[in-house]
Protein backbone atom coordinates (compact mmCIF):
# COMPACT_ATOMS: atom_id res chain seq x y z
CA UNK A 1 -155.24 29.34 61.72
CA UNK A 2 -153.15 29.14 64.76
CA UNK A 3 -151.53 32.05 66.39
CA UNK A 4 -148.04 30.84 65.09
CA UNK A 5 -149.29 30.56 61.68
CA UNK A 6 -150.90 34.14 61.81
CA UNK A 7 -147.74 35.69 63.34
CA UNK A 8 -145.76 33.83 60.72
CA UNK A 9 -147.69 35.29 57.83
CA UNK A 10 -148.65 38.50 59.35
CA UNK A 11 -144.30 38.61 59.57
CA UNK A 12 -144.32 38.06 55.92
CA UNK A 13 -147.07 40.79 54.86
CA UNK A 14 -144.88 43.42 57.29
CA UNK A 15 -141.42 42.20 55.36
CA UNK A 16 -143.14 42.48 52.08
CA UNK A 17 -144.47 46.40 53.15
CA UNK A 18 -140.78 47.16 54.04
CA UNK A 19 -141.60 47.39 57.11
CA UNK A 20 -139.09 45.47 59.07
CA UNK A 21 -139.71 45.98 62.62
CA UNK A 22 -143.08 45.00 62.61
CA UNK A 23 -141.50 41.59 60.79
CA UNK A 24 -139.38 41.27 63.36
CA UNK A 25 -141.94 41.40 66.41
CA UNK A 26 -144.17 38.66 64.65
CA UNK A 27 -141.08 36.82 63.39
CA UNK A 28 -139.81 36.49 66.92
CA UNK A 29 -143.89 35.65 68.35
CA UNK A 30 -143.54 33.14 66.07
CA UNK A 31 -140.54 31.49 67.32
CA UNK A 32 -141.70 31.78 71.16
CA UNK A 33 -145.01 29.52 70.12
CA UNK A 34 -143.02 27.39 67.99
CA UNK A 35 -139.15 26.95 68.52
CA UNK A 36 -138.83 23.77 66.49
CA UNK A 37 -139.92 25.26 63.64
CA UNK A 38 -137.46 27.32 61.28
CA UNK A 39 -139.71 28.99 59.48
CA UNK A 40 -139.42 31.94 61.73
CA UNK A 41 -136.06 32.03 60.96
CA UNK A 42 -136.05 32.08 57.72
CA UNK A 43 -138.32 35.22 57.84
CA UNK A 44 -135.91 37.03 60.28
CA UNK A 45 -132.61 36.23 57.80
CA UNK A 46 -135.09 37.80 55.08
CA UNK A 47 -135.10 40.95 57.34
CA UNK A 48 -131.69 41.25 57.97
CA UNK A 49 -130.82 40.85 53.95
CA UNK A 50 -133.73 43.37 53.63
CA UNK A 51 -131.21 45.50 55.99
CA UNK A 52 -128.68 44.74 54.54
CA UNK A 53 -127.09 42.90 57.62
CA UNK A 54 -125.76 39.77 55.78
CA UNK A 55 -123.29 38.71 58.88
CA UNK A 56 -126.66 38.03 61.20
CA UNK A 57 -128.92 36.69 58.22
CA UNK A 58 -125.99 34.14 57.57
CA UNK A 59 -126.27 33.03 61.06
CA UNK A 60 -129.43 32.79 61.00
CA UNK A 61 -129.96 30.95 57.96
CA UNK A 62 -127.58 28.44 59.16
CA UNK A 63 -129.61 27.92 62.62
CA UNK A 64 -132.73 27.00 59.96
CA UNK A 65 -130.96 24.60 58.44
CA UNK A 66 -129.72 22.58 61.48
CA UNK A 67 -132.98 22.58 62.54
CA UNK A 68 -134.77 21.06 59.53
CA UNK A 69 -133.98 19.70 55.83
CA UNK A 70 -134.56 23.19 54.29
CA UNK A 71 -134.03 24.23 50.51
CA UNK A 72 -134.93 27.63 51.71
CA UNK A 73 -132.14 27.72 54.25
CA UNK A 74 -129.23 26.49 51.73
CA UNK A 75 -130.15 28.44 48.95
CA UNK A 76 -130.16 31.50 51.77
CA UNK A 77 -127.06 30.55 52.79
CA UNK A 78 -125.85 30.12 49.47
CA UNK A 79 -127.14 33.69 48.33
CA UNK A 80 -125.08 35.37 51.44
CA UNK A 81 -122.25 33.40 50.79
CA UNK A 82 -122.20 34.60 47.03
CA UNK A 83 -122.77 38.04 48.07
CA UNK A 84 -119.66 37.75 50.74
CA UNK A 85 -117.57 36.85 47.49
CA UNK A 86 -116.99 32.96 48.90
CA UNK A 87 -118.52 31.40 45.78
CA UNK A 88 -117.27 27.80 46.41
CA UNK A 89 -118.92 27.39 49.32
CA UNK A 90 -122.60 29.02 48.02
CA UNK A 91 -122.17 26.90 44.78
CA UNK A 92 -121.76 23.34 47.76
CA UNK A 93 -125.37 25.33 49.45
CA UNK A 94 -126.95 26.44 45.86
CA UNK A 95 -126.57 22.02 44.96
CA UNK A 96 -127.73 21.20 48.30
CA UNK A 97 -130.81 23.19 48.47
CA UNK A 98 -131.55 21.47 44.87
CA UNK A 99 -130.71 17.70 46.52
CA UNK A 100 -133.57 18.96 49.17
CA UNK A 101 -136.15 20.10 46.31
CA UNK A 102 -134.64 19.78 42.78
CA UNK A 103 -137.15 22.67 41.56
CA UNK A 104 -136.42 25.27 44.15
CA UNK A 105 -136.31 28.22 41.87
CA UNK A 106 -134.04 30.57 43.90
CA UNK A 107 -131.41 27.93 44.32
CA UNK A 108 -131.58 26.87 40.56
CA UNK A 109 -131.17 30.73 39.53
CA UNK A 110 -128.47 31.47 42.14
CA UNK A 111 -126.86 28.06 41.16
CA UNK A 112 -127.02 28.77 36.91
CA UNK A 113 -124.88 32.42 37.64
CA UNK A 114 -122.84 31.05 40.15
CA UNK A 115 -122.02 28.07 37.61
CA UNK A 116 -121.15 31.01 34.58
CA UNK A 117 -119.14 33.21 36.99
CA UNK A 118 -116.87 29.95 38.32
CA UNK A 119 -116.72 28.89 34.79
CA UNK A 120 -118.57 25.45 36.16
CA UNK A 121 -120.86 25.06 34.25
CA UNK A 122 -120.56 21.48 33.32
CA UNK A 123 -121.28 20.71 37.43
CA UNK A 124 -124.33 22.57 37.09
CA UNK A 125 -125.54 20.27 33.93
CA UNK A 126 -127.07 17.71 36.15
CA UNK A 127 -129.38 19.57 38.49
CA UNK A 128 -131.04 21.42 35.58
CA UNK A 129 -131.40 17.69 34.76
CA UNK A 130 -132.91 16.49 37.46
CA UNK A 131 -135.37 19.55 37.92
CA UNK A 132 -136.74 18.63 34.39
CA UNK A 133 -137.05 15.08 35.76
CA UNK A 134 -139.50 16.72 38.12
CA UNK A 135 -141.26 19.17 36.14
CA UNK A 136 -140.41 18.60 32.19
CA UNK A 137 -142.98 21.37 31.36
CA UNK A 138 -140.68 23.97 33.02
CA UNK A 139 -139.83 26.15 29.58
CA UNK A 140 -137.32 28.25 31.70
CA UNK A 141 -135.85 25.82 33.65
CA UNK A 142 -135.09 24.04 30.03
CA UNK A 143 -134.12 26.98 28.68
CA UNK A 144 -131.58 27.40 30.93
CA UNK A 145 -130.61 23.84 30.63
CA UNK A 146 -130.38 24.13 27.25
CA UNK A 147 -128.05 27.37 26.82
CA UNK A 148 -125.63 25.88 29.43
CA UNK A 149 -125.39 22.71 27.14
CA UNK A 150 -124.87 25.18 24.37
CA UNK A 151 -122.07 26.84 26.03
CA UNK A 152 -120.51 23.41 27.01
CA UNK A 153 -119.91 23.04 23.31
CA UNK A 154 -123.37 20.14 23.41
CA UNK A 155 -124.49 21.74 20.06
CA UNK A 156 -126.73 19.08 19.48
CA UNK A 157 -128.43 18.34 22.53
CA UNK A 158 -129.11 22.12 23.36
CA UNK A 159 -130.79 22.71 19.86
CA UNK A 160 -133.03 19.31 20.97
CA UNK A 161 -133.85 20.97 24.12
CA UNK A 162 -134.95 24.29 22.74
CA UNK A 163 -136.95 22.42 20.11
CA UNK A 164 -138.32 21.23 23.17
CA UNK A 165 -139.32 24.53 24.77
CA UNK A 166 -140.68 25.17 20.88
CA UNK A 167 -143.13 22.38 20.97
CA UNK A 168 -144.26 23.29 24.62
CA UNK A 169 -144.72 26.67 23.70
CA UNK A 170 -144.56 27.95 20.09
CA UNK A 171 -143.95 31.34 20.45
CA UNK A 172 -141.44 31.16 22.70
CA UNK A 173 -139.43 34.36 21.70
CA UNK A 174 -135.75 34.00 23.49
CA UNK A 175 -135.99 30.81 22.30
CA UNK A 176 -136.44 31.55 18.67
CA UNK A 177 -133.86 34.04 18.61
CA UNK A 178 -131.20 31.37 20.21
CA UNK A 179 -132.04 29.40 17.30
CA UNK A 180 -131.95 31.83 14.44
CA UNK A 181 -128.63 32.84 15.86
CA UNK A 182 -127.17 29.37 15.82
CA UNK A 183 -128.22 28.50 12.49
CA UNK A 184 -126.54 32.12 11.11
């Protein structure tokens, strides 16, 4: 492992401990060995939500994702833009993060609240789509698909998806309930 990759991980174990100096130190080792990389970046806009310093992890996030095609850095951005109250612009992030990696949970999560609290959720329809295209095992993902097409008034197709999650996995509780409530 090289020394970047150490600092890099050893920034991630410090972050993970709370301990947020220490994360900086090998955050910012990182980026002196490696300044192409955003990586480091990303890890230092982790500390400064940790902090609570949403103004610098913004920034920060943004300077990732200028300097590579990151789903990590959108959905970041997204998440601070959301938190500033400016939920048109983290909804644009939240779908570009997914047009980088279609199953990147965080963004799909951030993406499926942002899409009930803007009353969008008909925009959201097609990512969930596209990150069953990807990964059609994915009972949560589907379940989430699935209650959005419920509350879209897509009766039909949401009860086929959550038979769906029922033949992938039987027992499937939330699911179960959804469906004993619709039929009631």
């Amino acid at each position: 492992m090289s020394d970047y990759q150490t600092l890099k991980v050893l920034g991630e174990y410090h972050l993970a401990l709370g301990d947020t100096q220490k994360a900086i130190e090998c955050f910012e080792g990182a980026i002196e060995l490696n300044n192409e990389s955003s990586e480091p970046f990303l890890g230092l806009a982790a500390v400064s939500i940790f902090e609570g310093d949403y103004d610098s992890a913004l920034k920060l996030y943004m300077k990732a994702a200028t300097m590579e095609q990151s789903s990590r850095a959108h959905a970041g951005i997204g998440l601070v833009l959301a938190e500033q109250g400016k939920h048109d612009e983290s909804f644009t992030h939240f779908l570009k993060a997914l047009s980088i990696d279609p199953v990147d949970k965080v963004a799909l999560n951030c993406l499926l609240q942002q899409g009930y609290s803007t009353e969008r959720v008909e925009e959201i329809l097609p990512a969930f789509a596209r990150a069953l295209e990807e990964d059609e095992n994915d009972t949560a993902v589907r379940f989430s698909y699935a209650t959005c097409l419920f509350s879209t008034n897509r009766k039909e197709e949401s009860i086929a998806e959550f038979n769906k999650i029922l033949r992938l996995d039987p027992d499937h509780k939330a699911t179960k309930e959804v469906l004993t409530h619709i039929a009631a």
